[in-house]
C-alpha atoms as a PDB file:
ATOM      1  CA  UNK A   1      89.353 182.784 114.901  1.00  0.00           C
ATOM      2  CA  UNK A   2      92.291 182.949 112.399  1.00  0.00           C
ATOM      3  CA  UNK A   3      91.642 182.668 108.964  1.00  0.00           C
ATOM      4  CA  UNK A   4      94.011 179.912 108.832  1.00  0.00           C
ATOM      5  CA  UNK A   5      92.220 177.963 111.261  1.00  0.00           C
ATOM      6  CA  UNK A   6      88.822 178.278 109.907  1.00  0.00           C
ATOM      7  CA  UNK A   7      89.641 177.237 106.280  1.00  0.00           C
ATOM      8  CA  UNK A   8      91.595 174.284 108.003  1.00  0.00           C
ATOM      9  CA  UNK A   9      88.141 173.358 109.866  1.00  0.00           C
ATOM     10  CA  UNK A  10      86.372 173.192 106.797  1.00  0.00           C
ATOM     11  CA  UNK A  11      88.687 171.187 105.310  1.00  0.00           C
ATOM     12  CA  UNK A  12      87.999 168.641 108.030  1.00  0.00           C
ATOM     13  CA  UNK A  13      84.750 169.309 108.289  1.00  0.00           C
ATOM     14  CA  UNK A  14      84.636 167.666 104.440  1.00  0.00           C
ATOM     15  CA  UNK A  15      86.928 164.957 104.899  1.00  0.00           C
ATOM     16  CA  UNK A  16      84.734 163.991 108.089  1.00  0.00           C
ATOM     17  CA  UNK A  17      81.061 164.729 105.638  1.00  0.00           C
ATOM     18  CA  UNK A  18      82.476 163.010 103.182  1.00  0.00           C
ATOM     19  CA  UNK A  19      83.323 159.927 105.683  1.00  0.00           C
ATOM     20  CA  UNK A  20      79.983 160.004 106.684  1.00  0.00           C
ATOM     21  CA  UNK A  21      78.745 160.196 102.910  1.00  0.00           C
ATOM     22  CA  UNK A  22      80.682 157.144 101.451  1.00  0.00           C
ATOM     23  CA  UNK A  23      79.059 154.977 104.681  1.00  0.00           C
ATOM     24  CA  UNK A  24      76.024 155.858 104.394  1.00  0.00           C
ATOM     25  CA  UNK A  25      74.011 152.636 104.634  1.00  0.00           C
ATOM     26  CA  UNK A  26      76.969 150.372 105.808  1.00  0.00           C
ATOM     27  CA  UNK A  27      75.495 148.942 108.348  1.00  0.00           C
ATOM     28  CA  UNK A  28      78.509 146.979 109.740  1.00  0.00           C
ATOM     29  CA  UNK A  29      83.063 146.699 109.623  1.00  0.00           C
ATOM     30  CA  UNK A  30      82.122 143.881 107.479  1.00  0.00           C
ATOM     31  CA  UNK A  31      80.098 145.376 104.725  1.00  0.00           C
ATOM     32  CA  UNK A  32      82.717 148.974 105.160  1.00  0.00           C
ATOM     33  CA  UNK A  33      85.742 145.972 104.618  1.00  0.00           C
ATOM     34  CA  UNK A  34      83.765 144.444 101.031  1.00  0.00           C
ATOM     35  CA  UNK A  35      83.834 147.565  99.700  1.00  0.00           C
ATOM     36  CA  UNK A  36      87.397 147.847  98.661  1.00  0.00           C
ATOM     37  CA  UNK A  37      86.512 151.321  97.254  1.00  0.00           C
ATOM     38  CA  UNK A  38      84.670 152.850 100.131  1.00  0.00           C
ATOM     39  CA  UNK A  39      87.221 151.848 102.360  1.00  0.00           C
ATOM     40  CA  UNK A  40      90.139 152.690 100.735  1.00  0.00           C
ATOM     41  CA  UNK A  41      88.212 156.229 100.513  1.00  0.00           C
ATOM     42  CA  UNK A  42      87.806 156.220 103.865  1.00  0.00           C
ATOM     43  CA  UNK A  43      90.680 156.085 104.709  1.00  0.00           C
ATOM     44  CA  UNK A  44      92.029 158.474 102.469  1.00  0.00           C
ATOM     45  CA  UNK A  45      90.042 161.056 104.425  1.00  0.00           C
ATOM     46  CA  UNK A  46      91.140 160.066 107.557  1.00  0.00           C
ATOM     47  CA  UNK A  47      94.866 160.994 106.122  1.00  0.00           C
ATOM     48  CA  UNK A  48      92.860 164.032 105.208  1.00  0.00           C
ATOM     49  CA  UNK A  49      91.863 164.854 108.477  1.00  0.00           C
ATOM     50  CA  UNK A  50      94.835 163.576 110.244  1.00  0.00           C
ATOM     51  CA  UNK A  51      96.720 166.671 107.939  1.00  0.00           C
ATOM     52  CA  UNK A  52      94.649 169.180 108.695  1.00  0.00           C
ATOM     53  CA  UNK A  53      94.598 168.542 112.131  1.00  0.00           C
ATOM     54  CA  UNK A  54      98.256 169.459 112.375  1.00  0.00           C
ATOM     55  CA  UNK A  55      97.804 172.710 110.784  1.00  0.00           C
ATOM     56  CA  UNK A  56      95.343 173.738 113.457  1.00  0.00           C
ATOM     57  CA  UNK A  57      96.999 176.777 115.941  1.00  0.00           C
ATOM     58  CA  UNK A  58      97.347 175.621 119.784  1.00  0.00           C
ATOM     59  CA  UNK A  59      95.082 178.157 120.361  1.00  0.00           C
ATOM     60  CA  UNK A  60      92.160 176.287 118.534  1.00  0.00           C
ATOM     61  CA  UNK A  61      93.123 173.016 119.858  1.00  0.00           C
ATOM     62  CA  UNK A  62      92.854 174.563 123.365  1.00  0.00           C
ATOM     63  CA  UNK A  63      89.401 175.272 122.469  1.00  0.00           C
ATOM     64  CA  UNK A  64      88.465 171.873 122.509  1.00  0.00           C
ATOM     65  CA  UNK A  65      90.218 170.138 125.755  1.00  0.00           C
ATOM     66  CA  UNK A  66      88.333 167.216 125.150  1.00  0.00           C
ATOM     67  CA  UNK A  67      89.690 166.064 121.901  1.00  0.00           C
ATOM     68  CA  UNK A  68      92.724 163.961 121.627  1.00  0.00           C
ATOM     69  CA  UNK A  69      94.676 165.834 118.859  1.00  0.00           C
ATOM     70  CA  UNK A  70      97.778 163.534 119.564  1.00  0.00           C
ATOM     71  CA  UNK A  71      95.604 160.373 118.386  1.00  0.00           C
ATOM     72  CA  UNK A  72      94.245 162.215 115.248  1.00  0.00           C
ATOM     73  CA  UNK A  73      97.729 162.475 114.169  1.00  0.00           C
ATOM     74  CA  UNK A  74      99.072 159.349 115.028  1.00  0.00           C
ATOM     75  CA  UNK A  75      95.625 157.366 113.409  1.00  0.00           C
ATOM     76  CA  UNK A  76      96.932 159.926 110.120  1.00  0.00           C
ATOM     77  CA  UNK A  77     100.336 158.492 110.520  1.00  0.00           C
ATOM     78  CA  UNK A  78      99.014 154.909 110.614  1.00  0.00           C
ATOM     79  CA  UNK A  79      96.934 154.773 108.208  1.00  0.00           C
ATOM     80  CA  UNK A  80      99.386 156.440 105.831  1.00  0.00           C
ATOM     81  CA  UNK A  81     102.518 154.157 106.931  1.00  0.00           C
ATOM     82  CA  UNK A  82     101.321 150.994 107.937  1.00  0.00           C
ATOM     83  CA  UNK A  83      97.842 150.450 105.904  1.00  0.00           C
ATOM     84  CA  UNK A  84      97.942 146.801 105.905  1.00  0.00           C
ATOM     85  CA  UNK A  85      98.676 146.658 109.406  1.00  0.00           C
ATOM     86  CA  UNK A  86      95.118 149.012 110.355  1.00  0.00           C
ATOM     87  CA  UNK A  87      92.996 146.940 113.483  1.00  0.00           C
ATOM     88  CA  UNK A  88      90.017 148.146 111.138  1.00  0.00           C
ATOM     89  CA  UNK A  89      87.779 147.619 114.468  1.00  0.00           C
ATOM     90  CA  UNK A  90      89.393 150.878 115.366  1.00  0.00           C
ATOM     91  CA  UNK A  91      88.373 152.291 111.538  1.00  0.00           C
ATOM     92  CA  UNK A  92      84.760 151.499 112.374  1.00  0.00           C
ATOM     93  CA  UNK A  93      84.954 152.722 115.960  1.00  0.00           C
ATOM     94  CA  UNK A  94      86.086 156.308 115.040  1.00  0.00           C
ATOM     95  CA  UNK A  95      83.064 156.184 112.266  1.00  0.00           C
ATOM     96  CA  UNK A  96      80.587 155.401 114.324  1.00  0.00           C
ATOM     97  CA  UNK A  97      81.661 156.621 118.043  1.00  0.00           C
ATOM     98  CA  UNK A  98      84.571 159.748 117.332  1.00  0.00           C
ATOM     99  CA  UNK A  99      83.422 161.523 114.299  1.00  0.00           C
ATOM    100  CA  UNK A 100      80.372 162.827 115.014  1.00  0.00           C
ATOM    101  CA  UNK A 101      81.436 164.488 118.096  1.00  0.00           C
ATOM    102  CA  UNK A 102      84.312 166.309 116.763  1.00  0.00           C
ATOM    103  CA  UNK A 103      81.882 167.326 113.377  1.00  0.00           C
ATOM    104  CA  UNK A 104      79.641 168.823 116.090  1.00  0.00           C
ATOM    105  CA  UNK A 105      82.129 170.329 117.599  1.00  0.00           C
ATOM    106  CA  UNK A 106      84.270 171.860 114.402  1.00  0.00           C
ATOM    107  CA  UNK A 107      80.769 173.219 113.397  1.00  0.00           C
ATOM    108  CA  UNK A 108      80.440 174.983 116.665  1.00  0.00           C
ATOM    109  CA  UNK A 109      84.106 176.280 116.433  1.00  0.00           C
ATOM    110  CA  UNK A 110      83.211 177.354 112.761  1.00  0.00           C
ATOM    111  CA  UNK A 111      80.030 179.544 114.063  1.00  0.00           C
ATOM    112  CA  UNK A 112      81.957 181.710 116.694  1.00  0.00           C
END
């Protein structure tokens, strides 16, 4: 793996730990949408990870067929450009259902 690569992997890895971190006992969008704070922090590591994404080499991202790069970037660019316009259904969704496959998987990457 390329140096590059892996310090860019742990830099998602902690925008993705600390996701997981700040909703830690939100049980629900609704509670995640109170918290002005935790959201907004959220989000702010979804920009994060939406970044670092981009700086990954093709050869990485070929490593992992399964994950749609192009929609990492273009959640990144949404959240960044249009943040009162976010379906935050889709904020929760990533949380819950997205993220902890690709931490798994960046972890794996990260052990080779």
């Amino acid at each position: 793996m390329l140096k590059e690569d892996k310090h860019i992997l742990e830099e998602s890895l902690y925008a993705i730990n600390h996701i997981f971190e700040y909703t830690q006992g939100i049980d629900s969008l609704e509670d995640l949408i109170s918290d002005s704070k935790t959201y907004d922090a959220v989000l702010m590591n979804f920009i994060i990870l939406g970044e670092a994404s981009m700086k990954l080499s093709d050869e990485l991202k070929r490593k992992l067929v399964d994950t749609d790069w192009r929609a990492i970037k273009g959640f990144r660019n949404f959240v960044a450009h249009d943040y009162f316009g976010i379906d935050t259904t889709i904020v929760w969704s990533a949380i819950k259902f997205y993220l902890p496959q690709l931490k798994t998987d960046f972890e794996k990457l990260l052990k080779e």
